[in-house]
N, C-alpha and C. Protein backbone atom coordinates (compact mmCIF):
# COMPACT_ATOMS: atom_id res chain seq x y z
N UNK A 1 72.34 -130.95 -17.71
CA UNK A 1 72.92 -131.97 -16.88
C UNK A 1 74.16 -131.41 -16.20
N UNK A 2 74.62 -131.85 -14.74
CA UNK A 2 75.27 -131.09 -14.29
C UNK A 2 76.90 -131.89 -14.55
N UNK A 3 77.98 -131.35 -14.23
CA UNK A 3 78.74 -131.96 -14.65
C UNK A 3 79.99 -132.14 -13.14
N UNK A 4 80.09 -133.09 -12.84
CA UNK A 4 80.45 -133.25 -11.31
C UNK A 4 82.31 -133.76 -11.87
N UNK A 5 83.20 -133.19 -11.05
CA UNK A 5 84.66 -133.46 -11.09
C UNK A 5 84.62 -134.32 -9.97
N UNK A 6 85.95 -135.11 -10.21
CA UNK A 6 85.92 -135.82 -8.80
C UNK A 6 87.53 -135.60 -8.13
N UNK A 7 87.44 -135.18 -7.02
CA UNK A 7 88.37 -134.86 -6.09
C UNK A 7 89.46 -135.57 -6.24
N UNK A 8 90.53 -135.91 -6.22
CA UNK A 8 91.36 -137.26 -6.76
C UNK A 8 92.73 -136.65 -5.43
N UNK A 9 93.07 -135.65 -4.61
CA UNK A 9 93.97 -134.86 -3.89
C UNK A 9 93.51 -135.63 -2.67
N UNK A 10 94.57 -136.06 -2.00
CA UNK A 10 94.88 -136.66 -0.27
C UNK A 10 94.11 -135.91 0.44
N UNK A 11 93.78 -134.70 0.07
CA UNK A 11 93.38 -133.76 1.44
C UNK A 11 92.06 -133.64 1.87
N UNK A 12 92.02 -134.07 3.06
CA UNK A 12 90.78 -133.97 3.74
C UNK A 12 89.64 -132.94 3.63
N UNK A 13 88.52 -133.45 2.73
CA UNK A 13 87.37 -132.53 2.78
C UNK A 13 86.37 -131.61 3.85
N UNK A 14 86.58 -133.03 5.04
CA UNK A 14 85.94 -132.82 5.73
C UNK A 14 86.04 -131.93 6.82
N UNK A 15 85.03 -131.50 8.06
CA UNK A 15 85.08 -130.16 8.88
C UNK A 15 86.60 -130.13 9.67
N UNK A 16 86.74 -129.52 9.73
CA UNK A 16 88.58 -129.13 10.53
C UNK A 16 87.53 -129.40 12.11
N UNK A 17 88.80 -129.90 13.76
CA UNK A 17 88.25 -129.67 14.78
C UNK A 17 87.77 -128.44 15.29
N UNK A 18 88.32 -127.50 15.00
CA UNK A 18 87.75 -126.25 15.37
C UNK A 18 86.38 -126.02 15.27
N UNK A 19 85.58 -125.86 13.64
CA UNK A 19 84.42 -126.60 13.24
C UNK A 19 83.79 -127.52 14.28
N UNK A 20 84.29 -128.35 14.03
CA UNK A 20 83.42 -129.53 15.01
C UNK A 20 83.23 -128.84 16.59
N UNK A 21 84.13 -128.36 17.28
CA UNK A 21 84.25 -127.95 18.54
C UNK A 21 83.18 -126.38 18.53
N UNK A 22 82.85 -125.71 17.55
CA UNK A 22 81.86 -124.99 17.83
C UNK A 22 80.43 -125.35 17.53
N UNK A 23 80.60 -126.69 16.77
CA UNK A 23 78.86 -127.39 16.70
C UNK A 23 78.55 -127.79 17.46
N UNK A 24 79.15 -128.20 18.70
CA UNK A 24 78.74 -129.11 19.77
C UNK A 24 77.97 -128.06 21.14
N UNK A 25 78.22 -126.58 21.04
CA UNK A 25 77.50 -126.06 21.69
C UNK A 25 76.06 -126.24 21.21
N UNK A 26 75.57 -126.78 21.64
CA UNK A 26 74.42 -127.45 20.67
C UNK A 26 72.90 -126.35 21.78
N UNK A 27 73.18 -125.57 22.51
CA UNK A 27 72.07 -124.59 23.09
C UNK A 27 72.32 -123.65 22.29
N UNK A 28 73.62 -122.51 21.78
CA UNK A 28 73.57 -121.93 20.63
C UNK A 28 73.57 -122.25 19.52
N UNK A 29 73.50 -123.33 18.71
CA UNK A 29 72.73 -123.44 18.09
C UNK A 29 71.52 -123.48 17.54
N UNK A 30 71.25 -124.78 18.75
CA UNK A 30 69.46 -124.14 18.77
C UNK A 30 68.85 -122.55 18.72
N UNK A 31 69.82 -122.20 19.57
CA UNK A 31 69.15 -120.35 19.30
C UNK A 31 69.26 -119.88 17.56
N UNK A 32 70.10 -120.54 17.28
CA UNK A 32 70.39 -119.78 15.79
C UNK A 32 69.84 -119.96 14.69
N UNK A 33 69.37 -121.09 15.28
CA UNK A 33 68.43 -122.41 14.34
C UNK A 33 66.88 -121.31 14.58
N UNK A 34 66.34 -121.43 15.46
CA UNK A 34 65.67 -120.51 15.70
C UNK A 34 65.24 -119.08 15.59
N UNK A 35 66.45 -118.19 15.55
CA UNK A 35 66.79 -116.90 15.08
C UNK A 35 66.03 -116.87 13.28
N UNK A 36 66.69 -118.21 12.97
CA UNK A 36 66.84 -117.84 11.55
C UNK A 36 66.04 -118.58 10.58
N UNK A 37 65.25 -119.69 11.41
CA UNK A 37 64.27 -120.21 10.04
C UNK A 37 62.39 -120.47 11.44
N UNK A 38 62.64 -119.96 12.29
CA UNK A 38 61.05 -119.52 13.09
C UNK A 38 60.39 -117.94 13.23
N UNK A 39 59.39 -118.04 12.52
CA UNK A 39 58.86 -116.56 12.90
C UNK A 39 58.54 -116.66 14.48
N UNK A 40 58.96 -115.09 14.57
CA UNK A 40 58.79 -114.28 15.96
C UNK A 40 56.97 -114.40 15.97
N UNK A 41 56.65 -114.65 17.51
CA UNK A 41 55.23 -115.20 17.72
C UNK A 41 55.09 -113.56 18.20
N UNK A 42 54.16 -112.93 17.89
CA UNK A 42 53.39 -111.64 18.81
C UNK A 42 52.20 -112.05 18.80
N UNK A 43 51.93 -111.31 20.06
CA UNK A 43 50.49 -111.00 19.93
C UNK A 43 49.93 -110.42 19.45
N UNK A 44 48.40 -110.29 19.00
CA UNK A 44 47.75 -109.73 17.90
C UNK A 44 47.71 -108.34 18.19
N UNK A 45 47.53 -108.09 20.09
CA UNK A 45 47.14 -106.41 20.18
C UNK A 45 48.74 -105.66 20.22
N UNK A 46 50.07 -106.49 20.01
CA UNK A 46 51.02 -106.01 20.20
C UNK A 46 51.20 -105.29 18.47
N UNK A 47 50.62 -105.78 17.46
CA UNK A 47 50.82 -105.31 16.45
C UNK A 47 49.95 -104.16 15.77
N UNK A 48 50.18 -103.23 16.27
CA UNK A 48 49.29 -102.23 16.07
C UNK A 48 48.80 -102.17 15.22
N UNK A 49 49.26 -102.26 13.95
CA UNK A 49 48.37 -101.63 12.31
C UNK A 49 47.36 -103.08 12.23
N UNK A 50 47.80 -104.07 11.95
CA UNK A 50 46.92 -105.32 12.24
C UNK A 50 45.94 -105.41 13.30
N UNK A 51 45.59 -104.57 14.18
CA UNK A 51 44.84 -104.53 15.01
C UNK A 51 43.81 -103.78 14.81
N UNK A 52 44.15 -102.93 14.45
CA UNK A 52 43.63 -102.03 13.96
C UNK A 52 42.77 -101.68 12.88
N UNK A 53 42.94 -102.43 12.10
CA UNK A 53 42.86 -102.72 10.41
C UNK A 53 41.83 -104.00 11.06
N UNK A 54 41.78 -105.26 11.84
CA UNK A 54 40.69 -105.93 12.00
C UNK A 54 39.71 -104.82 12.63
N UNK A 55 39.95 -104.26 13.85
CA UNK A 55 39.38 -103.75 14.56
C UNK A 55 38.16 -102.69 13.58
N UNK A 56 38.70 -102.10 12.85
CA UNK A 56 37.77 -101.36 11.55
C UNK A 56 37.30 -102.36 10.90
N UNK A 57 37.82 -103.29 10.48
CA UNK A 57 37.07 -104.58 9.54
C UNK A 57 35.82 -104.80 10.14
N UNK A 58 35.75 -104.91 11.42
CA UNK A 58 34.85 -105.69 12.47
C UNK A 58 33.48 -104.54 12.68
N UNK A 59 34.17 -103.10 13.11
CA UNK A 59 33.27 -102.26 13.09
C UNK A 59 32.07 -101.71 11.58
N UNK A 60 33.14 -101.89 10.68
CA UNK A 60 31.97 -101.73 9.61
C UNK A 60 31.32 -102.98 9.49
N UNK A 61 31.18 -103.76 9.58
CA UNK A 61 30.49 -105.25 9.06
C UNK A 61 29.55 -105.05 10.22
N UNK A 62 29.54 -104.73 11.44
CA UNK A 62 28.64 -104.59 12.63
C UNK A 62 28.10 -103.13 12.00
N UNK A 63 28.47 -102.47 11.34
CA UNK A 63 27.23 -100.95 10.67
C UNK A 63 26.37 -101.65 9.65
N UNK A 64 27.27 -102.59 8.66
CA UNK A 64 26.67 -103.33 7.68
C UNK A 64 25.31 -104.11 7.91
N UNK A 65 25.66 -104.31 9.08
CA UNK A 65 24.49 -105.80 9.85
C UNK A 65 23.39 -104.77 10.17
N UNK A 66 23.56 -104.13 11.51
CA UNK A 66 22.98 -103.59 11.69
C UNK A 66 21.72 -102.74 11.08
N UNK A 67 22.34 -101.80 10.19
CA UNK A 67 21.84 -101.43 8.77
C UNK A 67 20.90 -102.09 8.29
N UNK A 68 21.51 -102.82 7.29
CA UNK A 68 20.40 -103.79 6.77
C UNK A 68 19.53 -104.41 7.27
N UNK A 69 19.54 -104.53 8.64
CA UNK A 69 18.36 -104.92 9.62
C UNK A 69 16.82 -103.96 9.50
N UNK A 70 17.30 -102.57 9.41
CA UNK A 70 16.11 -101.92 9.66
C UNK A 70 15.41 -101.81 8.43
């Protein structure tokens, strides 16, 4: 169980203006917000080893098919 103190001092907890005056750029934020909890989108042929790695996946399963056909 956790054990919580309680503040009982005049002094203000809360954000100082300075604080407040850099949250309100609210377009860098969004970037940062973004930066830091969205994965980066690529494309599939931009990622080489993953491309690559299907691209062989794909070719043996088409020897596989094939194959077993005759």
């Amino acid at each position: 169980m956790r054990k919580f103190s309680i503040n009982r001092s005049k002094k203000s907890t809360g954000p100082t203006d300075d604080q407040i005056k850099r949250q309100k750029d609210f377009s860098r934020l969004s970037d940062e917000y973004e930066r830091l909890y969205k994965r980066p989108k690529h494309p599939l042929y931009k990622n080489r080893k993953l491309f690559l790695y299907i691209l062989l996946l794909g070719l043996i399963l088409y020897l596989i098919f094939f194959e077993s056909k005759k």
